[in-house]
C-alpha atoms as a PDB file:
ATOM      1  CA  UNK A   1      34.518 -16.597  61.239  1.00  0.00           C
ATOM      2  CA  UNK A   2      31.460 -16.088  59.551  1.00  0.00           C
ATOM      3  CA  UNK A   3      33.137 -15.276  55.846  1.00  0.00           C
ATOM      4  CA  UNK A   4      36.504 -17.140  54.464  1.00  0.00           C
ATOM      5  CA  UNK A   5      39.190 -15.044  55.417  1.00  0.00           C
ATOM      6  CA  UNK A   6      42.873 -15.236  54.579  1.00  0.00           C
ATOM      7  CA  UNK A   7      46.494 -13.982  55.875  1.00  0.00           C
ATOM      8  CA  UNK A   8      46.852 -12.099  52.570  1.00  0.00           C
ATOM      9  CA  UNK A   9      43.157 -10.633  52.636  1.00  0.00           C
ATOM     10  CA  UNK A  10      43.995  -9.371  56.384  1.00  0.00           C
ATOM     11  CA  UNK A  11      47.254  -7.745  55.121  1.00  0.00           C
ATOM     12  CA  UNK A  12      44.980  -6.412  52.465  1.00  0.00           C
ATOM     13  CA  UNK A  13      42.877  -4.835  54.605  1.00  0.00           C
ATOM     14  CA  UNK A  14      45.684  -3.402  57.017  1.00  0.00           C
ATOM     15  CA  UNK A  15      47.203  -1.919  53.628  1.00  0.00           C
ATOM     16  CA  UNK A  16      44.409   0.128  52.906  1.00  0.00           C
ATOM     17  CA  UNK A  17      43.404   1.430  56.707  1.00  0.00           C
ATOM     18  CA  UNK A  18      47.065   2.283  56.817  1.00  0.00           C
ATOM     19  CA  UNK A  19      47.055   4.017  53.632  1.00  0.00           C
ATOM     20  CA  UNK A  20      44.080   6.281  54.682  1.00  0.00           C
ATOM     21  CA  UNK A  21      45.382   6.523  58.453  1.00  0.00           C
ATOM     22  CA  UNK A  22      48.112   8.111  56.881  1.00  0.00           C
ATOM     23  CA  UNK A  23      46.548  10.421  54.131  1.00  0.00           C
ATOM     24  CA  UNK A  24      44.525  11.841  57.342  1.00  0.00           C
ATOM     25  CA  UNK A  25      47.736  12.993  59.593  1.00  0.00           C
ATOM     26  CA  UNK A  26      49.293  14.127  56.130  1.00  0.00           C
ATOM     27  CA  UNK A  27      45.931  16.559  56.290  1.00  0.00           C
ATOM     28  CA  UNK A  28      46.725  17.839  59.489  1.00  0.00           C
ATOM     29  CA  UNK A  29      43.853  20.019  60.633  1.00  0.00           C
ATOM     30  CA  UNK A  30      41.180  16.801  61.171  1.00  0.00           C
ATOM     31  CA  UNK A  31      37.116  17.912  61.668  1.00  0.00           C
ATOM     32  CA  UNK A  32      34.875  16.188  64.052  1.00  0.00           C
ATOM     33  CA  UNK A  33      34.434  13.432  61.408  1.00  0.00           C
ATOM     34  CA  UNK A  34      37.695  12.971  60.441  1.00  0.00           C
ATOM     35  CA  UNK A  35      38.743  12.681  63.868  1.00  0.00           C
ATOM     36  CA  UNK A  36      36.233   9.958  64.470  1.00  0.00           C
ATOM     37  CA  UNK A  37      37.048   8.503  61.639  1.00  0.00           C
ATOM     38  CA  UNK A  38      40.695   8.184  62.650  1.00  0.00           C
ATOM     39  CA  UNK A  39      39.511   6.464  66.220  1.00  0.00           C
ATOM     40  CA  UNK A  40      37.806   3.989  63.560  1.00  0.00           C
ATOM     41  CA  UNK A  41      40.745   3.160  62.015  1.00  0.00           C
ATOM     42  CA  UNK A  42      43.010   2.635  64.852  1.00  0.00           C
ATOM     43  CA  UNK A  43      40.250  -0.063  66.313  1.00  0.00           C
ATOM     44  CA  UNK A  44      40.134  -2.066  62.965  1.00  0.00           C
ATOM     45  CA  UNK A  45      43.857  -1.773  62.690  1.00  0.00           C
ATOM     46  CA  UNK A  46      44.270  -3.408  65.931  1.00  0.00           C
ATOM     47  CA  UNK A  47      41.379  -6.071  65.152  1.00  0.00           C
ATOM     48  CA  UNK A  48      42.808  -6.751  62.123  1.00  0.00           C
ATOM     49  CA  UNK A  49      46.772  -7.292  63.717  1.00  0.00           C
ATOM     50  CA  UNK A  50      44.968  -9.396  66.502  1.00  0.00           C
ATOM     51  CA  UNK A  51      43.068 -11.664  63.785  1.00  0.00           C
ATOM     52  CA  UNK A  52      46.369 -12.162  61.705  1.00  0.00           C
ATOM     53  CA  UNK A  53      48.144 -13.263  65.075  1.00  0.00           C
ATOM     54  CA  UNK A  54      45.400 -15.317  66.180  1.00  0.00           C
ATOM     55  CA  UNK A  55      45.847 -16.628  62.728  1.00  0.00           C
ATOM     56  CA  UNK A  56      49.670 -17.359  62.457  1.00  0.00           C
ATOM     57  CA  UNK A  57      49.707 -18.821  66.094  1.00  0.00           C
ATOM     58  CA  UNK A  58      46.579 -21.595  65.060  1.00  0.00           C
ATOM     59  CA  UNK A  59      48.797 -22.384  62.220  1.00  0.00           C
ATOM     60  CA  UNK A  60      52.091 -22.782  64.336  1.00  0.00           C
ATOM     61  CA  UNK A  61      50.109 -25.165  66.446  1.00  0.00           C
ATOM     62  CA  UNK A  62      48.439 -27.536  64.264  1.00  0.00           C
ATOM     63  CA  UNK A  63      45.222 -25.809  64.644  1.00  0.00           C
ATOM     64  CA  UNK A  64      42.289 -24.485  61.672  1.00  0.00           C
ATOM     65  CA  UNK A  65      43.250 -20.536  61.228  1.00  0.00           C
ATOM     66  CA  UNK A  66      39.889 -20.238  60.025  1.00  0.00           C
ATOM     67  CA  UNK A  67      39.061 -20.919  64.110  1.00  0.00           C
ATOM     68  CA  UNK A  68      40.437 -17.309  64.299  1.00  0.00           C
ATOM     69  CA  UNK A  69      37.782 -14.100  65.316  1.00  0.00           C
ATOM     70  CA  UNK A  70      37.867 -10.923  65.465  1.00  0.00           C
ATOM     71  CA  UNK A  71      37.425  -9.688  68.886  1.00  0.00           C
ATOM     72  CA  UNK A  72      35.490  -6.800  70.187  1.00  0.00           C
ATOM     73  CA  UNK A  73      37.399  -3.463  70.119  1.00  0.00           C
ATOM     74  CA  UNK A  74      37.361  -3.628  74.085  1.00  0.00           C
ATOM     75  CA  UNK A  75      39.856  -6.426  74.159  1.00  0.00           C
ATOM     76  CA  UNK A  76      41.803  -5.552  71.431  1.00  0.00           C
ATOM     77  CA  UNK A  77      41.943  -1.687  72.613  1.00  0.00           C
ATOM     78  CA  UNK A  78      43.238  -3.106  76.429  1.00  0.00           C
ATOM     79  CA  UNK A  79      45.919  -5.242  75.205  1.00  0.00           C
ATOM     80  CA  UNK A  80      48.686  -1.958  75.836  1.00  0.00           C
ATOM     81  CA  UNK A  81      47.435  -1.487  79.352  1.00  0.00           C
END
């Protein structure tokens, strides 16, 4: 990775997309912008899962975590299919 990034700063960052993920559904009613906004989330939320696992599985096996990148949103977004 280009910047020093860390299993806590990850969850960090999950917190808070989660956090506003969430205050958008509670709004119900989303505009054009909200709802793209929403797509945006739900890609960095899944980059962010796949860099912690990336992460922990470096760790398990011996390897530098720091090794770990975030991959496009067209890998992470197939993973489900």
């Amino acid at each position: 990775m280009a910047i020093h990034t860390t299993d806590q700063s990850i969850l960090g960052a999950i917190d808070k997309l989660a956090k506003e993920e969430h205050a958008l559904y509670e709004k119900g009613d989303l505009n054009d912008e909200e709802k793209a906004r929403l797509k945006k989330i739900n890609v960095e939320l899944d980059q962010a899962w796949d860099l912690l696992r990336q992460r922990r599985a470096k760790r398990e096996f011996g390897q530098d975590p720091d090794e770990a990148d975030i991959r496009p949103p067209r890998i992470v977004e197939n993973y489900e299919n």
